[in-house]
Protein backbone atom coordinates (compact mmCIF):
# COMPACT_ATOMS: atom_id res chain seq x y z
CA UNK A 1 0.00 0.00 0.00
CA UNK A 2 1.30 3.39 -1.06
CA UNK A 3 1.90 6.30 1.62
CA UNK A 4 0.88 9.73 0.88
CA UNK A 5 2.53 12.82 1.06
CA UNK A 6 1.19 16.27 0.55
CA UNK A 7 3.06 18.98 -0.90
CA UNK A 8 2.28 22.64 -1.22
CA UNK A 9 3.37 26.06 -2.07
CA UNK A 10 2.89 28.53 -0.12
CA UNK A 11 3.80 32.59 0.85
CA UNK A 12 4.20 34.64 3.85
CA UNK A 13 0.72 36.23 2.94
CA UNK A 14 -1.27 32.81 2.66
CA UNK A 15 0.57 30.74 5.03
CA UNK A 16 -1.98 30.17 7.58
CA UNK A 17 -4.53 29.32 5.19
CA UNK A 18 -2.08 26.93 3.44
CA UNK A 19 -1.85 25.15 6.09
CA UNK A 20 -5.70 24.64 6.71
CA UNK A 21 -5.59 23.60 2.97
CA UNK A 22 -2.17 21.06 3.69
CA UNK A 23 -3.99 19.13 7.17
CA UNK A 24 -7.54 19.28 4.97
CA UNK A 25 -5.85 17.53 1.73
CA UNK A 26 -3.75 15.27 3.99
CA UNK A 27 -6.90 14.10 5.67
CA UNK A 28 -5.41 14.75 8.93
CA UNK A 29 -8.60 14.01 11.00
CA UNK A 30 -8.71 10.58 9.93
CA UNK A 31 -5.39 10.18 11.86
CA UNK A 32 -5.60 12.12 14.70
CA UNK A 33 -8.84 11.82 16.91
CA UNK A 34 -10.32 14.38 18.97
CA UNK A 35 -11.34 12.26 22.26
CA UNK A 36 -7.65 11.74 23.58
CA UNK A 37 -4.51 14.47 24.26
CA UNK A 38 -2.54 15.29 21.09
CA UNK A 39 0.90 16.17 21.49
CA UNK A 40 2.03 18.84 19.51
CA UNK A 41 5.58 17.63 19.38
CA UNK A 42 7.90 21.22 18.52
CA UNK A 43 11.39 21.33 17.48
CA UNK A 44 13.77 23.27 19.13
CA UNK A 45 17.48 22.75 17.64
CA UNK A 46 18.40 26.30 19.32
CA UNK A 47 17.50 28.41 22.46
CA UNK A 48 18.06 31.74 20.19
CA UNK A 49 16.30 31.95 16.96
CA UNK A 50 17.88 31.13 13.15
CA UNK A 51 15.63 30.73 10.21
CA UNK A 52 14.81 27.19 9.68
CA UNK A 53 16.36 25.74 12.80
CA UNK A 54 13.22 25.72 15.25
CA UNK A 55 9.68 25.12 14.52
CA UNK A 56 8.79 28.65 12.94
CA UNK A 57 6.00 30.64 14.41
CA UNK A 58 3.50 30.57 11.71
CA UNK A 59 3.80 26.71 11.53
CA UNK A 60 2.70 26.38 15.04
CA UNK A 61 0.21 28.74 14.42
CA UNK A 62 -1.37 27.59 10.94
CA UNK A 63 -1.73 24.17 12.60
CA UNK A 64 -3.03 25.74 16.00
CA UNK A 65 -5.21 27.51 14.27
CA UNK A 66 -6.99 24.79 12.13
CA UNK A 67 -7.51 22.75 14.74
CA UNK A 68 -8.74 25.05 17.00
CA UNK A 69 -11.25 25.57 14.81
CA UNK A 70 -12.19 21.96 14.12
CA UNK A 71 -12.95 21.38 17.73
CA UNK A 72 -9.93 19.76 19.04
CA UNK A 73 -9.60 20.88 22.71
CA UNK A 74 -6.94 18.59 23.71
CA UNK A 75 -3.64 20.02 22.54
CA UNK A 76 -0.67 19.61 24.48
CA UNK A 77 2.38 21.54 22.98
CA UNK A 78 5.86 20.09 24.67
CA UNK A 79 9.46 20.09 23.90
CA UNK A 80 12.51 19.00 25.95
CA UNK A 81 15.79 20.32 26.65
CA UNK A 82 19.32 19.20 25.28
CA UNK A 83 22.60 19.68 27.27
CA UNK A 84 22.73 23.60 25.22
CA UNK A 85 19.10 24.68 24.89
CA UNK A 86 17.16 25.59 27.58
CA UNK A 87 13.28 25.20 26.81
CA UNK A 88 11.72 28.04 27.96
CA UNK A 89 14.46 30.52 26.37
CA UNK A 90 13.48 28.69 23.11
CA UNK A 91 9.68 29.07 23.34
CA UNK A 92 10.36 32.74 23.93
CA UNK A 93 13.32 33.08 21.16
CA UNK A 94 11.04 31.28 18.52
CA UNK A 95 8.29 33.32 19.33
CA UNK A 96 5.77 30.54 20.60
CA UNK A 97 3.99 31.59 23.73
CA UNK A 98 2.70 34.78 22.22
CA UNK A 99 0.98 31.87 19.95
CA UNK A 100 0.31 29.46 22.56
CA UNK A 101 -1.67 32.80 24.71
CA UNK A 102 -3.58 33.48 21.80
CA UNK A 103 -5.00 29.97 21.80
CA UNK A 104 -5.49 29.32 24.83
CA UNK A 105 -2.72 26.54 25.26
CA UNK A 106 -0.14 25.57 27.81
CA UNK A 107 3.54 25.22 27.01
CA UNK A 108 4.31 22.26 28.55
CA UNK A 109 8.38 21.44 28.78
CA UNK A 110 9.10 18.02 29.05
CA UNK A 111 11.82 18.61 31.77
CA UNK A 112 8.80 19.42 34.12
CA UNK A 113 6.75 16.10 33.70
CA UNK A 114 7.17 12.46 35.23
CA UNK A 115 9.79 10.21 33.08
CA UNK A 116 9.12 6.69 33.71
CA UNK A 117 10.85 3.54 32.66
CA UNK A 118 9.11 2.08 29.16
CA UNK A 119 10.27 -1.59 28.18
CA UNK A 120 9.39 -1.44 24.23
CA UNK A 121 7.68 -4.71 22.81
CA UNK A 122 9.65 -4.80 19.99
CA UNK A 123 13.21 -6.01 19.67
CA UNK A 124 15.69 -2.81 19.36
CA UNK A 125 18.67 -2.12 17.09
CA UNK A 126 20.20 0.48 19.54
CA UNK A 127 18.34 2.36 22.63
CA UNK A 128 19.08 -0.81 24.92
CA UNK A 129 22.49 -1.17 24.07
CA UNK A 130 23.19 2.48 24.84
CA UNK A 131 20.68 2.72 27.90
CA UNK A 132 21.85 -0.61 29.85
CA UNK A 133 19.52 0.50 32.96
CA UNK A 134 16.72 0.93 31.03
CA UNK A 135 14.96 4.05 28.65
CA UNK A 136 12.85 6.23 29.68
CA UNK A 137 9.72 8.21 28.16
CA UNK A 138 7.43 11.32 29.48
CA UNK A 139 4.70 9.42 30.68
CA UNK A 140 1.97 12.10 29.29
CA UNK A 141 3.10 10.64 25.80
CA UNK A 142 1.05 7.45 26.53
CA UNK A 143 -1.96 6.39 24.50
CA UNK A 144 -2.23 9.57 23.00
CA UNK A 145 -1.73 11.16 19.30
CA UNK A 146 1.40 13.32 18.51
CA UNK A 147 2.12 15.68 15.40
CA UNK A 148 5.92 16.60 14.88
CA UNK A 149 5.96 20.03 13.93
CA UNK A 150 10.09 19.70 12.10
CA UNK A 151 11.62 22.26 9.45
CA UNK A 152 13.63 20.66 6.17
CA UNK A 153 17.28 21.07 7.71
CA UNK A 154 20.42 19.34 6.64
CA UNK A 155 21.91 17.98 9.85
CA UNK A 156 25.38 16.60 10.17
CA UNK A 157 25.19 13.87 12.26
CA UNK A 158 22.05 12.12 10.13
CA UNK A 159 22.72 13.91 6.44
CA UNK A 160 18.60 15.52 7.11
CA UNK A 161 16.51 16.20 9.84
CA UNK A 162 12.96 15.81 9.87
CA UNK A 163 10.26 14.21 11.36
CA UNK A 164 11.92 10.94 12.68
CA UNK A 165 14.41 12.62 13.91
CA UNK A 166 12.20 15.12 15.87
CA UNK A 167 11.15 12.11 18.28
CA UNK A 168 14.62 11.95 19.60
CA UNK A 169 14.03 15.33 21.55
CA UNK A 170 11.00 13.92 22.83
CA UNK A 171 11.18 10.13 24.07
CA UNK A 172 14.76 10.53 25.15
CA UNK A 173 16.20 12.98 28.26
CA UNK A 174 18.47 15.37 27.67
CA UNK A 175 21.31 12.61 27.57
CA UNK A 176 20.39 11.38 24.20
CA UNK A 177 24.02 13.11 23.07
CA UNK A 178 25.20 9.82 24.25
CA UNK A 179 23.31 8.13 20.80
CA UNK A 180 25.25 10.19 18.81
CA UNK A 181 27.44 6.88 17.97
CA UNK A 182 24.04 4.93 16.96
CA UNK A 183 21.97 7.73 16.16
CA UNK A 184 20.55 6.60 12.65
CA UNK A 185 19.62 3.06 14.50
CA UNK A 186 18.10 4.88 17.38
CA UNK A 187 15.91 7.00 15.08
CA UNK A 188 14.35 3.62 13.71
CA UNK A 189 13.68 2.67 17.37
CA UNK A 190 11.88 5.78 18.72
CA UNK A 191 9.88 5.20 15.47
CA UNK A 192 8.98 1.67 16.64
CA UNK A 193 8.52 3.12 20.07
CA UNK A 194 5.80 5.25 18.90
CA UNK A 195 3.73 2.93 17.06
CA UNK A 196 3.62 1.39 20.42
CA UNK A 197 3.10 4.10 22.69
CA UNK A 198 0.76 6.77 19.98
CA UNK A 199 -2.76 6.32 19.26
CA UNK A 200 -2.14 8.48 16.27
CA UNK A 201 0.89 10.14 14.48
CA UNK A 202 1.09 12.77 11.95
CA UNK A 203 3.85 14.97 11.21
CA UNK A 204 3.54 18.68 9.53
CA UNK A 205 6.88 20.04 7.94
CA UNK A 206 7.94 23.36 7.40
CA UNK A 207 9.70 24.16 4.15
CA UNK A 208 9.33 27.96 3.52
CA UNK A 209 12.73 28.80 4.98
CA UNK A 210 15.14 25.68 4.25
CA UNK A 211 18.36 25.22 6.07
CA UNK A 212 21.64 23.94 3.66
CA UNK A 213 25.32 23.34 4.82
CA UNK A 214 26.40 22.80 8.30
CA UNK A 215 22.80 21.62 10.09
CA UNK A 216 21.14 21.50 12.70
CA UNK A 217 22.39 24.91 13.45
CA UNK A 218 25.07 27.20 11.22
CA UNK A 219 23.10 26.74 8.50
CA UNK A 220 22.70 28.87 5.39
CA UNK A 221 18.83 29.76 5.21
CA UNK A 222 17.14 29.65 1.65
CA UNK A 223 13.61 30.63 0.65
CA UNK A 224 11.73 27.60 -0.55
CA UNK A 225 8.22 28.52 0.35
CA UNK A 226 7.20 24.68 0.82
CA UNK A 227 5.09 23.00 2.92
CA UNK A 228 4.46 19.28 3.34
CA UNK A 229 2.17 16.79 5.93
CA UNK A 230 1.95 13.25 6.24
CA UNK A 231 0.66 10.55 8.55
CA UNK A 232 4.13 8.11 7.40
CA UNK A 233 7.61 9.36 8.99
CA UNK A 234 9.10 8.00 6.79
CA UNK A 235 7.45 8.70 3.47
CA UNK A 236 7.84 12.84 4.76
CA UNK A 237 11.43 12.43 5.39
CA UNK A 238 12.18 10.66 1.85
CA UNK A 239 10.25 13.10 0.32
CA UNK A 240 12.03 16.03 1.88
CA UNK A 241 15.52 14.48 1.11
CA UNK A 242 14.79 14.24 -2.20
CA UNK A 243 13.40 17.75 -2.31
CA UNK A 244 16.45 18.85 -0.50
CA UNK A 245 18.65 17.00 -3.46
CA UNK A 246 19.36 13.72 -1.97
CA UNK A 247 18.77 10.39 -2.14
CA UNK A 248 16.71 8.76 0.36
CA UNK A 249 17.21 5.29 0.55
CA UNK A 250 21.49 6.37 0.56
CA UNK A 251 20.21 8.03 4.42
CA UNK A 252 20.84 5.14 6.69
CA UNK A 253 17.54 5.74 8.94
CA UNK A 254 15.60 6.23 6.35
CA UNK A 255 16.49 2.82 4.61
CA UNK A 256 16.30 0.76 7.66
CA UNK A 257 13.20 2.07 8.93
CA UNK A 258 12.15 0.85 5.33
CA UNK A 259 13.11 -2.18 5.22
CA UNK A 260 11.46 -3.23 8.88
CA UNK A 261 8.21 -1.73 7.48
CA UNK A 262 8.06 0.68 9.69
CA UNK A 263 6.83 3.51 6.35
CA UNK A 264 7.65 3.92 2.75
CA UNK A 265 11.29 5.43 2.42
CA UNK A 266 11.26 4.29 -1.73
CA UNK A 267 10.13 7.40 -3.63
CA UNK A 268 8.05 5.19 -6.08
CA UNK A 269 5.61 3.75 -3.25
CA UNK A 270 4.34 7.51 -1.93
CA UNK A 271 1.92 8.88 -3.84
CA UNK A 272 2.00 13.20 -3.64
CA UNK A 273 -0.83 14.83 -3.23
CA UNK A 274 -0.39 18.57 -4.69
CA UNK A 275 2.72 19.79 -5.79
CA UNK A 276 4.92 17.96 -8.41
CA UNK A 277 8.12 17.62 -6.67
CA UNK A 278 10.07 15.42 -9.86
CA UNK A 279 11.94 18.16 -10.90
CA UNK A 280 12.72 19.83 -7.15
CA UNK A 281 16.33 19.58 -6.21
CA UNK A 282 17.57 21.99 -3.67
CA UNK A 283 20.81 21.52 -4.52
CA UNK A 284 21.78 21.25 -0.47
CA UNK A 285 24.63 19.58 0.68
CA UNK A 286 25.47 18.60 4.43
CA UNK A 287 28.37 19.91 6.45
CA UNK A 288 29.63 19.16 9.76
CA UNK A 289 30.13 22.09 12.46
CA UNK A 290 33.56 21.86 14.40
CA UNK A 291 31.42 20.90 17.11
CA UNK A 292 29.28 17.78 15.04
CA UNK A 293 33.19 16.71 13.31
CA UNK A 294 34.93 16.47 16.96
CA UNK A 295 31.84 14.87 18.57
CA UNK A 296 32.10 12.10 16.00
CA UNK A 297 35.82 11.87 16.28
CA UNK A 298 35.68 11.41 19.72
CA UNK A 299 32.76 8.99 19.65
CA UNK A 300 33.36 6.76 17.20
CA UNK A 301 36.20 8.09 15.73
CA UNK A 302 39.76 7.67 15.53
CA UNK A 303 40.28 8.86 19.21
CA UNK A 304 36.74 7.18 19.95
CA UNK A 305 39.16 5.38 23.03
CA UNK A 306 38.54 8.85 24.70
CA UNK A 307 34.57 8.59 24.67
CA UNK A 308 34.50 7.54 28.35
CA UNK A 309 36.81 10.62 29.41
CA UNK A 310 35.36 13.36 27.62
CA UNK A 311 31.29 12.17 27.39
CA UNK A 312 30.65 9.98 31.14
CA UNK A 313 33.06 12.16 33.55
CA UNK A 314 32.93 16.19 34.64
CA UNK A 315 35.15 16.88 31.54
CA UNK A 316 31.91 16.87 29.66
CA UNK A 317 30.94 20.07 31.26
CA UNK A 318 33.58 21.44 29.11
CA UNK A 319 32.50 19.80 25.88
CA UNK A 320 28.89 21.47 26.64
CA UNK A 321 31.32 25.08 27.22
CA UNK A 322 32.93 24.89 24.23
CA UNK A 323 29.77 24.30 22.21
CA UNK A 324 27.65 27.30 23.96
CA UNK A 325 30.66 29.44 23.16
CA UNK A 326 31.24 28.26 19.53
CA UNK A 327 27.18 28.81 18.51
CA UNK A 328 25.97 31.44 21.15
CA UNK A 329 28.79 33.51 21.04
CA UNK A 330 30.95 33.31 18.34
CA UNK A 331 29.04 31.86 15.10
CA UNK A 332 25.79 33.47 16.25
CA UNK A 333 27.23 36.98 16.43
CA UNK A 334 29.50 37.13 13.52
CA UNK A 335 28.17 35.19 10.54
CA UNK A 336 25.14 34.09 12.02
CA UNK A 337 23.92 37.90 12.52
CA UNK A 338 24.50 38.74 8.75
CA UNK A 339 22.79 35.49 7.64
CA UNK A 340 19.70 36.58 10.32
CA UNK A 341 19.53 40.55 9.15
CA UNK A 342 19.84 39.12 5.05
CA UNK A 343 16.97 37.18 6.32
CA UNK A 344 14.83 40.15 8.03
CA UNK A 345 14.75 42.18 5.08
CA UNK A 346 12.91 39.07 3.12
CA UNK A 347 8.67 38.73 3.56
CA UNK A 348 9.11 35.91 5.79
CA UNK A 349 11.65 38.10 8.11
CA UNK A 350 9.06 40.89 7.92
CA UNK A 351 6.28 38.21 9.03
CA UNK A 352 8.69 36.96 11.75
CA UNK A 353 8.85 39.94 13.02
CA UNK A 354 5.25 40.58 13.68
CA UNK A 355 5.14 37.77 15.65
């Protein structure tokens, strides 16, 4: 059976309307029932803002909005916090709680809810070999529907970032650094994890400001006015990699989420409802920040016999320095302030700001 994928244009002046048109032609409803919570799964990659690194504010509000209006009153927005963001400096950097007031919704930050153990029924490629005393999940996130609410981003640990990967700030604590060294097999668990755990799961990406080069963060923004929704993780992701110039199946996640069955990663089974995307190619290539290259060096790596030092002692508080200082202070406020006022002076920057 063929997954479907809905693609759109859109514009800064139509957005939120484009997306009541994207969840109505991806038949959203069917997926994601009214009677139980929905999590409204965000993305936060950084604390400060950078165009297509964060869930951007009209995404969270087109699909606020449109559901709001449908009669869902059970909308629970959440993120969680890595070692270097901090989740409410995020909400308020991105622009979200202005949103969230307007709606009537609580921001709910996963650092301030009961974790409890979760034993998947599945077998897993990864979590249980890196979590030997057992993973952990919010338990708010049980028997209940979630929509990922991800940007098209290259990212240099997993080539792109989407909708799969958005999971991995939500089922894992802020250690999941330490999955850095299986993070494409991890991925393909928190995917099985949520078939197990979700009543429902959709996914909503944001394409009108793309991020190319050195993702999830020092990225180069480009204007792609692009909007896509699915109910298959997988089939989304594919079709954003290939939108973003790459091949899908070559993305190791991707392909073994795949071949378990677990969605349609092969181009040629998703059918796409709206735009035709056969002749899109971004043209974006991955990089790796200096942060991303000596993470992987140093975890599986040719000095990967230094993981235990650096990552599981105090040493790591200097790792988690070094990377605050690289993208707070010194990329933000030299190349990443002319990439953010080029940005400003474009509609979406002007829409941004209004926010």
């Amino acid at each position: 059976m063929k997954s479907k994928v809905t693609v759109l244009k859109t514009s800064p002046n139509t957005v939120i309307k484009d997306y009541s048109t994207l969840l109505d032609r991806s038949n959203y409803k069917k997926f994601i029932s009214k009677d139980i919570n929905t999590i409204l799964k965000l993305n936060l990659s950084w604390s400060k803002y950078f165009p297509a690194c964060s869930t951007e504010p009209w995404q969270l509000e087109g699909v606020v909005n449109k559901m709001k209006k449908e009669g869902y009153k059970k909308i629970m927005p959440v993120e969680n916090r890595t070692v270097v963001t901090d989740v409410w400096k995020g909400a308020i950097g991105n622009k979200w709680l202005p949103i969230l007031k307007k709606y009537n919704l609580k921001y709910q930050p996963l650092t301030e809810v009961e974790w409890i153990n979760y034993k998947p029924r599945h077998e897993m490629l990864a979590i249980d070999k890196i979590f030997k005393d057992g993973h952990q999940i919010p338990k708010i996130f049980l028997n209940t529907n979630v929509i990922h609410l991800n940007t098209l981003k290259c990212h240099g640990h997993t080539t792109v970032t989407g909708s799969m990967k958005n999971a991995f700030g939500g089922l894992i604590t802020e250690k999941r650094h330490h999955c850095h060294k299986m993070i494409h097999e991890v991925l393909v668990d928190l995917l099985q994890i949520q078939k197990e755990i979700h009543k429902g799961i959709f996914a909503v990406a944001d394409g009108t400001i793309c991020g190319d080069g050195n993702g999830p963060r020092t990225m180069i923004p480009k204007i792609k006015n692009y909007i896509l929704a699915s109910d298959d993780q997988v089939a989304i992701d594919a079709i954003s990699a290939k939108m973003m110039g790459f091949d899908p199946l070559k993305i190791p996640f991707i392909k073994i989420a795949h071949d378990k069955g677990l969605g349609n990663g092969d181009i040629n089974q998703i059918d796409i409802i709206g735009e035709n995307i056969n002749k899109i190619n971004f043209g974006f290539s991955t990089g790796k920040s200096p942060v991303i290259f000596f993470d992987q060096l140093f975890r599986k790596g040719s000095f990967n016999f230094l993981e235990p030092l650096l990552f599981h002692t105090g040493l790591f508080n200097l790792c988690i320095f070094g990377s605050e200082f690289y993208h707070d202070y010194l990329w933000y406020n030299t190349i990443g302030r002319h990439r953010i006022n080029k940005f400003k002076k474009t509609e979406w920057g002007k829409l941004f700001d209004k926010y």
